[in-house]
Protein backbone atom coordinates (compact mmCIF):
# COMPACT_ATOMS: atom_id res chain seq x y z
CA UNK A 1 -130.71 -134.37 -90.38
CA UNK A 2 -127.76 -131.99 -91.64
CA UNK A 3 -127.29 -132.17 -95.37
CA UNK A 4 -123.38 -131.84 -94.85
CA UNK A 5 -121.14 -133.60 -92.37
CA UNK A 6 -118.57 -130.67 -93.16
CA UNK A 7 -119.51 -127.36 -94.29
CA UNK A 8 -116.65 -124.84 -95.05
CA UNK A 9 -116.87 -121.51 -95.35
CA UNK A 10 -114.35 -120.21 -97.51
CA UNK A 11 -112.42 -121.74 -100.71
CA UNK A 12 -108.44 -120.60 -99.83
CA UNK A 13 -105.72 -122.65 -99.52
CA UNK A 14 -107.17 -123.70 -96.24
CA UNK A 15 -110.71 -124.48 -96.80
CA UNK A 16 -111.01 -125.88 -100.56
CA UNK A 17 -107.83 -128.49 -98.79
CA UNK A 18 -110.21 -128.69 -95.93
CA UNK A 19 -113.42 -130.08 -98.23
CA UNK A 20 -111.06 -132.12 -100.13
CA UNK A 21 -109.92 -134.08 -97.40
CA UNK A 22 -112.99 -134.50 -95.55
CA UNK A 23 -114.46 -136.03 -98.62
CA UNK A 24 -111.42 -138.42 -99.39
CA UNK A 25 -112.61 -139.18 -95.51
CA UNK A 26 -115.79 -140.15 -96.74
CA UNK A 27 -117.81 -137.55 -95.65
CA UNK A 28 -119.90 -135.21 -97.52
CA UNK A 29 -118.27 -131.71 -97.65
CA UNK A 30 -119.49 -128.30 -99.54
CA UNK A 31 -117.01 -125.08 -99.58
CA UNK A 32 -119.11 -121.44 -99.57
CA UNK A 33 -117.44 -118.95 -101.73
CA UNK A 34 -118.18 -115.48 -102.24
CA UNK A 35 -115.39 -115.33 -104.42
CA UNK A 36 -113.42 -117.51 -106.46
CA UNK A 37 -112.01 -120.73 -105.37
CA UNK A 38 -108.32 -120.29 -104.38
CA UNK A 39 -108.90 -117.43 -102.03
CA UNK A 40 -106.26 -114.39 -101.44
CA UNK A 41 -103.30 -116.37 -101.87
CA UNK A 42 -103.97 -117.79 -105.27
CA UNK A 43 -106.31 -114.71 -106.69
CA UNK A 44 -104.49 -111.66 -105.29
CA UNK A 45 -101.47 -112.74 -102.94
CA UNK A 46 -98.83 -115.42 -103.09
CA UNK A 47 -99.46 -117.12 -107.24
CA UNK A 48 -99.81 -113.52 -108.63
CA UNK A 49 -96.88 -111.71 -106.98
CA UNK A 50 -94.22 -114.89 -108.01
CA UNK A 51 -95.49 -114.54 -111.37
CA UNK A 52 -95.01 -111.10 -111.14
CA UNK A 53 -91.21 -112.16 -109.38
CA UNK A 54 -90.04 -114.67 -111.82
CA UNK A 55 -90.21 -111.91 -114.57
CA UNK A 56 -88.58 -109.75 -112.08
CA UNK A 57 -86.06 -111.62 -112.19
CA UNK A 58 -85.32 -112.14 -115.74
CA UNK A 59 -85.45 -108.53 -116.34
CA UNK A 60 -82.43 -108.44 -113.68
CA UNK A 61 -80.78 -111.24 -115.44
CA UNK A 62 -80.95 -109.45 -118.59
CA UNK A 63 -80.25 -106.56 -117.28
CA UNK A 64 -76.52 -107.65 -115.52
CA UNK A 65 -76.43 -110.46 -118.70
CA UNK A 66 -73.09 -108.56 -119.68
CA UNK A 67 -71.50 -110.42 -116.35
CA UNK A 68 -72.44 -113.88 -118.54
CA UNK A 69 -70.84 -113.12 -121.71
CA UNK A 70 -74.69 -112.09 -123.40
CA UNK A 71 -74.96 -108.39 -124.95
CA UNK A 72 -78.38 -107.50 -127.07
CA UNK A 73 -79.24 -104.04 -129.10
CA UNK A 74 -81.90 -103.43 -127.12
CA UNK A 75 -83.98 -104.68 -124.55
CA UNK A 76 -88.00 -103.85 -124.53
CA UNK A 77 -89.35 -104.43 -120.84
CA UNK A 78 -93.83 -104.48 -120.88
CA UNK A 79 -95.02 -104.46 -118.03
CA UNK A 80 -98.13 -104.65 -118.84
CA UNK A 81 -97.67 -108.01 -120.57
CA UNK A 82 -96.41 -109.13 -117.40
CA UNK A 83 -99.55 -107.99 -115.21
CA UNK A 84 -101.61 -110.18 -118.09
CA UNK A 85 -99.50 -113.18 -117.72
CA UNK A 86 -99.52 -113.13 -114.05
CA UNK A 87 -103.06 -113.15 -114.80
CA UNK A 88 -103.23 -115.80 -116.92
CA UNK A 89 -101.34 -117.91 -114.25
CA UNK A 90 -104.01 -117.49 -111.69
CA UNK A 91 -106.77 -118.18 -114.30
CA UNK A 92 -105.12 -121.81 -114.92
CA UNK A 93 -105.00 -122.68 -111.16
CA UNK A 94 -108.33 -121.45 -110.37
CA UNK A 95 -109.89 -123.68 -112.89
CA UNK A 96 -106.70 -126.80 -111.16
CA UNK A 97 -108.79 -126.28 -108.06
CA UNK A 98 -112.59 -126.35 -109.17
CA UNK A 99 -111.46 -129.57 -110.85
CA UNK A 100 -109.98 -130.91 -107.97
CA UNK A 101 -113.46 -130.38 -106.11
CA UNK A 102 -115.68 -131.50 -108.53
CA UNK A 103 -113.25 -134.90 -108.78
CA UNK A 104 -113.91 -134.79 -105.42
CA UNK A 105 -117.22 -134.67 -104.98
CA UNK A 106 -117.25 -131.60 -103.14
CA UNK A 107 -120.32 -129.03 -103.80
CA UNK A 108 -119.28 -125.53 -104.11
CA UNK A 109 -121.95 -122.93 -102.81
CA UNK A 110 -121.22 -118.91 -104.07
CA UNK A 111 -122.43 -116.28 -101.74
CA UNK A 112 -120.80 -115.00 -98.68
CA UNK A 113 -121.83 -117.04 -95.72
CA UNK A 114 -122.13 -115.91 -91.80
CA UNK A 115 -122.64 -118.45 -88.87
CA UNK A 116 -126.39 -118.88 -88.49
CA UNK A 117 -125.71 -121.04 -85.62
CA UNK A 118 -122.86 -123.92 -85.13
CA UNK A 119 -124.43 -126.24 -87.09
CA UNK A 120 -125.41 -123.76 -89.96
CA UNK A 121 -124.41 -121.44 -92.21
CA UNK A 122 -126.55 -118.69 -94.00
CA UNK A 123 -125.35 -117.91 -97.25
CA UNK A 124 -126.67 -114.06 -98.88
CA UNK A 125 -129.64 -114.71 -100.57
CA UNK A 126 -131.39 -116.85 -98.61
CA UNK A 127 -129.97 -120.39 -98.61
CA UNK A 128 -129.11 -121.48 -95.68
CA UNK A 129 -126.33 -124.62 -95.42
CA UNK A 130 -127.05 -127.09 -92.94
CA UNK A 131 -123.99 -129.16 -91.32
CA UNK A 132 -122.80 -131.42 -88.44
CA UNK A 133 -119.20 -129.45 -88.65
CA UNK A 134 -118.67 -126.24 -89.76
CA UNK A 135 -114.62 -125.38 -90.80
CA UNK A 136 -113.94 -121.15 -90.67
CA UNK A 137 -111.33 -120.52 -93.10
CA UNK A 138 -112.46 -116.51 -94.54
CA UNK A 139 -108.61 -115.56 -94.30
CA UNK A 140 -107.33 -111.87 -93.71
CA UNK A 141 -107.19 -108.86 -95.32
CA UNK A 142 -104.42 -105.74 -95.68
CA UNK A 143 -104.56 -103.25 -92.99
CA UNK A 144 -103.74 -99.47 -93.33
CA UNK A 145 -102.58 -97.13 -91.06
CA UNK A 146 -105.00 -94.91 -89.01
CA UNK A 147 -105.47 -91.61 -90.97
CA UNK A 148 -104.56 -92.89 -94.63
CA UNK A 149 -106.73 -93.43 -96.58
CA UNK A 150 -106.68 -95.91 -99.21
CA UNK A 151 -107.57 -94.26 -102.96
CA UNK A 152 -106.70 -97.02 -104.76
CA UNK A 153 -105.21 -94.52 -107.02
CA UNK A 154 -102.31 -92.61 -105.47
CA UNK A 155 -102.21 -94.58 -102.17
CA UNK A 156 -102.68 -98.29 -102.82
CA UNK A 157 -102.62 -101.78 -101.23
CA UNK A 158 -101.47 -105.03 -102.75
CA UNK A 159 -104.34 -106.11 -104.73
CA UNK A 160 -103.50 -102.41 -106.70
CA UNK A 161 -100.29 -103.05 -106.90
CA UNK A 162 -101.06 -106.17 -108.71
CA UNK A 163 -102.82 -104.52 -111.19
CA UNK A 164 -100.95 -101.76 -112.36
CA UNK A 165 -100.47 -101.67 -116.25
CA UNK A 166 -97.57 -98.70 -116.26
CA UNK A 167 -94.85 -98.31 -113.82
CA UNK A 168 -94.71 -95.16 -111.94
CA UNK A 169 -92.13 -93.30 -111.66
CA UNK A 170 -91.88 -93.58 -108.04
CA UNK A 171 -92.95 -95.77 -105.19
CA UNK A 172 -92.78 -95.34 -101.67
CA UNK A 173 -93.70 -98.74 -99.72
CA UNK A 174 -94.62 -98.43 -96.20
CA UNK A 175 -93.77 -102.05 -94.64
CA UNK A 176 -90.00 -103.61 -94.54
CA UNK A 177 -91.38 -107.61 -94.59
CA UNK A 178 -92.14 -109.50 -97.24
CA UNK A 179 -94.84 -108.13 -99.20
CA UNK A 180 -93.07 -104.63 -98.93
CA UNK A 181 -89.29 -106.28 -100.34
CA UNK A 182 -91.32 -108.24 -102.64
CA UNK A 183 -92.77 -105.94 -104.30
CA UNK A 184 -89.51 -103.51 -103.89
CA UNK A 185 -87.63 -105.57 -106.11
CA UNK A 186 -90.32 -106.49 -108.51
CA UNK A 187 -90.89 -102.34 -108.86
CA UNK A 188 -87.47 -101.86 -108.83
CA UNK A 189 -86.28 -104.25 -112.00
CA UNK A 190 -88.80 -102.06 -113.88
CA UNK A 191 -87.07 -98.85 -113.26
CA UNK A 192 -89.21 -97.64 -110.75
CA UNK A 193 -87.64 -95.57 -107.77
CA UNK A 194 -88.01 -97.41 -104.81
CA UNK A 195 -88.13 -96.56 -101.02
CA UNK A 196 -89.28 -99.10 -98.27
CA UNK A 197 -90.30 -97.28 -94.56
CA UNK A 198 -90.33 -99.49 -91.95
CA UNK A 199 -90.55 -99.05 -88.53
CA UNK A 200 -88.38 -101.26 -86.60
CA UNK A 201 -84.69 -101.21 -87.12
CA UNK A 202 -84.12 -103.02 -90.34
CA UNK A 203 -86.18 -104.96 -93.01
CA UNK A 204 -88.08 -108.20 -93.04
CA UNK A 205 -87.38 -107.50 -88.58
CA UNK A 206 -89.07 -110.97 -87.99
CA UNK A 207 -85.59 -112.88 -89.59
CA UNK A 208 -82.42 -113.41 -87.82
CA UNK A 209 -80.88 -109.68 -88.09
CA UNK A 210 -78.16 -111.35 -89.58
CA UNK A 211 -80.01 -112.25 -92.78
CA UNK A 212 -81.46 -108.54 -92.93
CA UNK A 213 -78.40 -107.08 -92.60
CA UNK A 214 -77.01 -109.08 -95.91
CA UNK A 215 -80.18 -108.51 -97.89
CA UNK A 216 -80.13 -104.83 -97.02
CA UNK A 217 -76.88 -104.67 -98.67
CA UNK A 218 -78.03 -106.42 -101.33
CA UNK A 219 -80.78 -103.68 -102.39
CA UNK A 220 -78.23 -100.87 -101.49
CA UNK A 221 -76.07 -102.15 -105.18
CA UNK A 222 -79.56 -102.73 -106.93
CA UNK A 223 -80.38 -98.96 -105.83
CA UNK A 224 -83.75 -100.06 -103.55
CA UNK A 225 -84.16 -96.84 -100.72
CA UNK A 226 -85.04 -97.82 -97.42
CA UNK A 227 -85.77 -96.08 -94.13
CA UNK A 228 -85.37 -97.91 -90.93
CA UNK A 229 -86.39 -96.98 -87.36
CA UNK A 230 -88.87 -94.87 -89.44
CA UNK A 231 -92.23 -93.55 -88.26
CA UNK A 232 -95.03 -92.63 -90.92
CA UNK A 233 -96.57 -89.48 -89.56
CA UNK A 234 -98.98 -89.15 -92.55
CA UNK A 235 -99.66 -89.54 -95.88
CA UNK A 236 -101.35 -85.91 -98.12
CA UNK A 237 -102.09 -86.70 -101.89
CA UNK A 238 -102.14 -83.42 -104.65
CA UNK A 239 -102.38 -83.75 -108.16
CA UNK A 240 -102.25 -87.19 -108.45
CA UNK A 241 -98.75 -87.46 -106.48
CA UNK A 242 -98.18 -88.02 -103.04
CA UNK A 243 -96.19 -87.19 -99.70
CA UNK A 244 -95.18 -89.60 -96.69
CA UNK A 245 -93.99 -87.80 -93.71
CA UNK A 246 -91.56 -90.25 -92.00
CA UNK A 247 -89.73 -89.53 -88.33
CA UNK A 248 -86.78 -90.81 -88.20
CA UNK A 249 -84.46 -90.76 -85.15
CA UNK A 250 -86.67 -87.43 -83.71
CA UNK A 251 -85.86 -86.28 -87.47
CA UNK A 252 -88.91 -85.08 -89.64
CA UNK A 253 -88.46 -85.92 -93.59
CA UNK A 254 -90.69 -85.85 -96.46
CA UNK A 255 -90.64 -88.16 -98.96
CA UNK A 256 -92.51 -87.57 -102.22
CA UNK A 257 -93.67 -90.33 -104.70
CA UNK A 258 -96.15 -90.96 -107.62
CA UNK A 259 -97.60 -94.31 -105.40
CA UNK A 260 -97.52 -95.55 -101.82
CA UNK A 261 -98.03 -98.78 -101.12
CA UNK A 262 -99.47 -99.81 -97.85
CA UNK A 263 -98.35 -103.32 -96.76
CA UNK A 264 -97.80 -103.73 -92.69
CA UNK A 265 -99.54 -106.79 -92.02
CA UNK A 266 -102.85 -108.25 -91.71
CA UNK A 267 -106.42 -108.82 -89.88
CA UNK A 268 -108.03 -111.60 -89.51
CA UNK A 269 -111.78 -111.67 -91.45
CA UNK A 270 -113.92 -112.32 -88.56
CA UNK A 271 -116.39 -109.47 -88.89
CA UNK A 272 -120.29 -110.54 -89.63
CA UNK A 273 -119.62 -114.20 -89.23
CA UNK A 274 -121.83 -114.51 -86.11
CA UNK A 275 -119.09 -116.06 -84.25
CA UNK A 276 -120.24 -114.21 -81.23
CA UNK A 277 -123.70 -115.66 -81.05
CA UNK A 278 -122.00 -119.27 -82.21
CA UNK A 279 -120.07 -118.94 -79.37
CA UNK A 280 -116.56 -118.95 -80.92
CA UNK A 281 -114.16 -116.68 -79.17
CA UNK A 282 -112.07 -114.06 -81.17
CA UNK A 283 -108.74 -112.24 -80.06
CA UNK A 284 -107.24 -109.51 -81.55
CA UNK A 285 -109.37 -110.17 -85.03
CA UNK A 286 -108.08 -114.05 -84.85
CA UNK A 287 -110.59 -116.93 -83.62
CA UNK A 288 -108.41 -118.86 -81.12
CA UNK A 289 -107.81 -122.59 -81.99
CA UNK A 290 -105.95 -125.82 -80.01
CA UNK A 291 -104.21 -128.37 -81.61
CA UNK A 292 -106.46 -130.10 -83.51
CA UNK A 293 -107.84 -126.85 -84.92
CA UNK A 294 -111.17 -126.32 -82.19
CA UNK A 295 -112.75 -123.56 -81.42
CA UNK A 296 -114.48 -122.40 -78.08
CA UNK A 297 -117.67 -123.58 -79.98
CA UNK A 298 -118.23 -127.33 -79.88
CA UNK A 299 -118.43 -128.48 -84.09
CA UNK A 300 -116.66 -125.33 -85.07
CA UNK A 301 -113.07 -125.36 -86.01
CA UNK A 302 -110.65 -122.48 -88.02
CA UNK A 303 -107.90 -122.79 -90.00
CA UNK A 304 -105.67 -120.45 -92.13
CA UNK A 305 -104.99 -116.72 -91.77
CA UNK A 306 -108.24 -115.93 -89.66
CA UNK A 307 -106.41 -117.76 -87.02
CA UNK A 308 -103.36 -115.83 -86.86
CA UNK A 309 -101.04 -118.68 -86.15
CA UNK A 310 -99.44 -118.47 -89.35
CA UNK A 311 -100.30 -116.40 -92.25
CA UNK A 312 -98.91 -118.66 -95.33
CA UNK A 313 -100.68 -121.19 -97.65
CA UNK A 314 -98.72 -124.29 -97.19
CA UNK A 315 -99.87 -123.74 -93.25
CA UNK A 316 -102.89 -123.29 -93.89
CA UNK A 317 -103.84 -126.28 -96.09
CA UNK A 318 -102.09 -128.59 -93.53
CA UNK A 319 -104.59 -126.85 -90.96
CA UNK A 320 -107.21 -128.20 -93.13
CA UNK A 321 -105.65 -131.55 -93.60
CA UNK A 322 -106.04 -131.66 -89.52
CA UNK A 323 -109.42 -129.97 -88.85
CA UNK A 324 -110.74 -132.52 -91.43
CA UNK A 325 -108.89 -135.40 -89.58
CA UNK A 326 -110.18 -134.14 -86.55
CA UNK A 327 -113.83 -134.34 -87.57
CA UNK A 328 -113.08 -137.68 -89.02
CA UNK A 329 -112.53 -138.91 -85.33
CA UNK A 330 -108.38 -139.44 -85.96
CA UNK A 331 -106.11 -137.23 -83.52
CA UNK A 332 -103.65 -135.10 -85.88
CA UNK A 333 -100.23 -134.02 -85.11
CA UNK A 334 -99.90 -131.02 -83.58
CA UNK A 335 -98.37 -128.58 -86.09
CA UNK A 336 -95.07 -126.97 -85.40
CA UNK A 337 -95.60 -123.54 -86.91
CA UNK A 338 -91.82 -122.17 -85.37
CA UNK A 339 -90.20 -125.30 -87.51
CA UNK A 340 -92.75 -124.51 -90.55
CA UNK A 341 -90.56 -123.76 -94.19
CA UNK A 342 -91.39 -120.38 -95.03
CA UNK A 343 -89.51 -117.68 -97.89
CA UNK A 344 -89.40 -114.44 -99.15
CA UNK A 345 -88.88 -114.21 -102.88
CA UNK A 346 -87.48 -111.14 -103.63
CA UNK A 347 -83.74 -111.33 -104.95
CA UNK A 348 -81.84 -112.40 -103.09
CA UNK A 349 -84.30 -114.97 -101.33
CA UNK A 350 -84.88 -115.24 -97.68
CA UNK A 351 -85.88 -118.51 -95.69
């Protein structure tokens, strides 16, 4: 007899929504973390960064205030402060989201799980989770670029970049979409020097060009660099600074910088989940899903960044609304990810 009808491994925005509505279902649900509850987005990705944006943006505010009629003697800008309150913010919705699972029943298990079989989950250190249906939601994570390597000094990713006390002087970010201009502006409005290098022919490529074209003007007058058509050849680090070699048109150029800032997109966490033996097929990193959130392994469904569909926290919770009305016997909508509301918060916005 399984102790679980759902077991869930992983506590994002996919999975802890997942548990939550399996239980209000009336089944039994437990989520394994290895982690805390919340997952990338909440911990180190989407709650952090718009902390991180909203003061952002009252730095520029204060900074153009003279537009509105407001002058000051002086204006102090910590950015420090900022990190901790960003902090602070994540701290609160972490503890919003173990309540919500403990109000709803739903057992939380730490450890990093891995597909025992499709009915099971081992958890490290021995425990092993029994369950009728098991829901896969372990995310993504950053990728690099082949031959950088990642310091977490000099060369950084995103979770870095979250957590740096003291603006450097300058930042080179290699990826135009939205992590990159995110974190452009946010760098920028604290006097860092700011270049984006991205490859394809203008930033966030994925939006109309239209859109691009206007926000690309936009970071011209709030002096944010960018390369376009731009291919990163390499990346050498020397007493603490470092140089990106960039082709550009057939053009070599060398641009130097106290940081880089790797942010080109994302891979799927499928690796030592035993999804092969469980029979779940994987593509590209991503475990392939239909409509109603199955995988190739009968009792075994995915939702959330690991799938690829998608990578955004409103889609993945409604993933995990469907996978756990799917288990529940009901047929869920098919979700429309081309008509799902997505935007990019640097100034101005993009949706």
């Amino acid at each position: 007899m399984a102790a679980y009808d759902v077991a869930v491994l992983g506590g994002g925005p996919g999975g802890y929504v997942a548990a939550i509505r399996a239980a209000q279902l009336g089944m039994k649900a437990v989520v394994i973390e290895e982690d805390r509850v919340g997952g990338l987005c909440l911990n180190w990705g989407c709650i952090p960064s718009k902390a991180l944006l909203w003061n952002a943006e009252l730095v520029h505010l204060f900074q153009n205030s003279k537009d509105f009629g407001i002058t000051y003697d002086a204006l102090h800008i910590d950015m420090a402060q900022a990190i901790d309150r960003s902090r602070t913010v994540v701290d609160r919705m972490v503890k919003g989201v173990e309540f919500l699972l403990k109000k709803n029943k739903v057992d939380v298990v730490p450890g990093r799980g891995a597909l025992k079989s499709a009915t099971a989950i081992a958890v490290e250190g021995g425990d092993v989770i029994e369950a009728k249906n098991v829901v896969l939601a372990t995310g993504a994570h950053a990728l690099s670029l082949p031959g950088i390597e990642i310091d977490g000094t000099t060369v950084i990713m995103s979770r870095q970049a979250l957590e740096l006390r003291e603006p450097p002087e300058s930042l080179v970010i290699v990826g135009g979409g939205p992590i990159g201009v995110e974190f452009a502006y946010f760098y920028n409005a604290y006097g860092v020097n700011v270049t984006i290098v991205e490859l394809l022919d203008h930033l966030l490529p994925l939006e109309d060009e239209a859109i691009s074209i206007q926000l690309e003007r936009a970071f011209k007058k709030q002096g944010i660099g960018f390369r376009t058509g731009a291919q990163v050849e390499g990346v050498t680090v020397a007493d603490g600074r470092a140089e990106v070699s960039i082709s550009v048109g057939g053009k070599a150029e060398r641009l130097a910088a106290d940081k880089v800032l790797i942010g080109i997109g994302m891979a799927g966490n499928t690796e030592d989940l035993g999804l092969e033996e469980a029979g779940v097929t994987v593509e590209r990193s991503f475990i392939q899903i239909d409509d109603a959130m199955r995988t190739s392994s009968t009792g075994v469904y995915a939702i959330g960044d690991v799938t690829g569909k998608l990578p955004l926290a409103h889609v993945a919770s409604a993933q995990g609304v469907a996978a756990a009305e799917a288990i529940a016997g009901q047929t869920p909508t098919p979700l429309p990810y081309d008509k799902m509301p997505r935007c990019t918060y640097c100034q101005p916005q993009v949706a």
